[in-house]
C-alpha atoms as a PDB file:
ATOM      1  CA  UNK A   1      30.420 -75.550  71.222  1.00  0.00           C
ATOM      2  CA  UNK A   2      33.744 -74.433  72.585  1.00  0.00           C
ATOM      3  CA  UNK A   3      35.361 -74.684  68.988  1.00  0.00           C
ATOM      4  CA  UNK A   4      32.815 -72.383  67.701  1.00  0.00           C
ATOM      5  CA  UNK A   5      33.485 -69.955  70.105  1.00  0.00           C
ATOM      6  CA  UNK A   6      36.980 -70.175  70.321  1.00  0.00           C
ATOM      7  CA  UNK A   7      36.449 -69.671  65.864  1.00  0.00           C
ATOM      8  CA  UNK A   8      34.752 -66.754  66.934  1.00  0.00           C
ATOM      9  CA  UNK A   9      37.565 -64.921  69.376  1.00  0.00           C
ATOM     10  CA  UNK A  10      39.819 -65.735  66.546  1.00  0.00           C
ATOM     11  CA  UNK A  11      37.604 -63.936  64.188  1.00  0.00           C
ATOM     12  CA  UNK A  12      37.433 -61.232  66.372  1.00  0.00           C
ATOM     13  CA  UNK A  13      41.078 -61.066  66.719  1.00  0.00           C
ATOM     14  CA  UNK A  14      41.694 -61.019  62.785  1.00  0.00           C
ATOM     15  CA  UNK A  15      39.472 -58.143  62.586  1.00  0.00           C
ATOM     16  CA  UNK A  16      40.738 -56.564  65.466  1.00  0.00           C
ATOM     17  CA  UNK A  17      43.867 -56.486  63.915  1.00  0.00           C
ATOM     18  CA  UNK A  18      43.577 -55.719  60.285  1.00  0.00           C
ATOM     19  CA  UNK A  19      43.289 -52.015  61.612  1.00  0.00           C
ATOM     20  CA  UNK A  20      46.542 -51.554  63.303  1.00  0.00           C
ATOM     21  CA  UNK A  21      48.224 -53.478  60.331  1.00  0.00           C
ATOM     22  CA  UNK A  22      47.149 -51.911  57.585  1.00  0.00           C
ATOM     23  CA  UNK A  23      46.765 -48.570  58.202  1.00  0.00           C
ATOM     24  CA  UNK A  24      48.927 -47.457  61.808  1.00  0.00           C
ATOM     25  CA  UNK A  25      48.795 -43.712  61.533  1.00  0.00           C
ATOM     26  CA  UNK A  26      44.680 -43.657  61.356  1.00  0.00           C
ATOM     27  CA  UNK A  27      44.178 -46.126  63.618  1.00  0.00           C
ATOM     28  CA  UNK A  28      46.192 -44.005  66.258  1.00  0.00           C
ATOM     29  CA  UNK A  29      43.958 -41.186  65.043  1.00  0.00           C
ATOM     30  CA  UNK A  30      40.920 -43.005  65.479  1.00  0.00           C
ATOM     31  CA  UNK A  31      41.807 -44.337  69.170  1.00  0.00           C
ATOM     32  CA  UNK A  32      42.686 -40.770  69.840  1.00  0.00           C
ATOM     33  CA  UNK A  33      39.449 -39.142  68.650  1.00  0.00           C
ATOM     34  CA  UNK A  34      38.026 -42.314  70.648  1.00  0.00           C
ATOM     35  CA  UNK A  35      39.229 -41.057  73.482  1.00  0.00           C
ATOM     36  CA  UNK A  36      38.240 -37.256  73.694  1.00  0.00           C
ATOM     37  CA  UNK A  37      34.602 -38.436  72.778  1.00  0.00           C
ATOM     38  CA  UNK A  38      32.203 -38.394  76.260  1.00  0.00           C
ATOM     39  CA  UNK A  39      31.161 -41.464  78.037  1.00  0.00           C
ATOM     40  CA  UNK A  40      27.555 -40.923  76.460  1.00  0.00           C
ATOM     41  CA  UNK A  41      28.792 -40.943  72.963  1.00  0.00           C
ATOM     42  CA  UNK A  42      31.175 -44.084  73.553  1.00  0.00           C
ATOM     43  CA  UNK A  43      28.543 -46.008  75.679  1.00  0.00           C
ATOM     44  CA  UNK A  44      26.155 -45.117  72.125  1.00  0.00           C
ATOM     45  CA  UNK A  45      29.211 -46.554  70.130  1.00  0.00           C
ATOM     46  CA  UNK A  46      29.577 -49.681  72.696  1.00  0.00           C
ATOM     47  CA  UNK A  47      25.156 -50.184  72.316  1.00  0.00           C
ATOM     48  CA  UNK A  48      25.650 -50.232  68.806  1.00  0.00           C
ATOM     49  CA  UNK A  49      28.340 -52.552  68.229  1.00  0.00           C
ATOM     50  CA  UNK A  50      26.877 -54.631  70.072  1.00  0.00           C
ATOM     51  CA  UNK A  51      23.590 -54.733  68.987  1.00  0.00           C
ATOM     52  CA  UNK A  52      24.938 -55.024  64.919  1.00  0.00           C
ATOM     53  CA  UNK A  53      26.923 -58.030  66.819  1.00  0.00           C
ATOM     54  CA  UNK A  54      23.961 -59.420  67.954  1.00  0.00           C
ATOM     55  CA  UNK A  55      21.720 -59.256  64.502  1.00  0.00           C
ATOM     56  CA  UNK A  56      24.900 -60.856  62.718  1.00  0.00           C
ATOM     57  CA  UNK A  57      25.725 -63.586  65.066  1.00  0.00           C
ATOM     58  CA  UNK A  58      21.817 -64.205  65.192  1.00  0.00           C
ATOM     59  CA  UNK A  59      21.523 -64.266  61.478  1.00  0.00           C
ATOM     60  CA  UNK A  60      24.261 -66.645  61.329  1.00  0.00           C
ATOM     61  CA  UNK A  61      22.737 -69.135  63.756  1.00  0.00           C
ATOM     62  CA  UNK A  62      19.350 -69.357  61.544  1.00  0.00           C
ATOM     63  CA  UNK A  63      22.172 -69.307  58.739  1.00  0.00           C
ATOM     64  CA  UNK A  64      20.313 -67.113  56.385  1.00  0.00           C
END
């Protein structure tokens, strides 16, 4: 159990940082647009992301 979820923060870390390394300039651009968004629209972001995290982890565990 604790290899699978240590797999999985490495995952997330990859991903994480594909952004930063391939494309800098945007991803700055992003974070800044991030940032001027309201706490409504990021907690909408954060739901989201989460729930798509949720469906795809959950998918994985019945391993369709």
């Amino acid at each position: 159990m604790m290899n699978t979820i240590l797999l999985a923060i490495g995952l997330v870390l990859v991903v994480e940082g594909l952004g930063p390394l391939l494309a800098p300039q945007g991803w700055r651009n992003m974070v800044s647009q991030l940032s001027q968004q309201n706490d409504n629209t990021l907690r909408r972001i954060g739901g989201c992301l989460v729930v798509a995290g949720g469906v795809i982890a959950y998918m994985m565990y019945l391993k369709i």
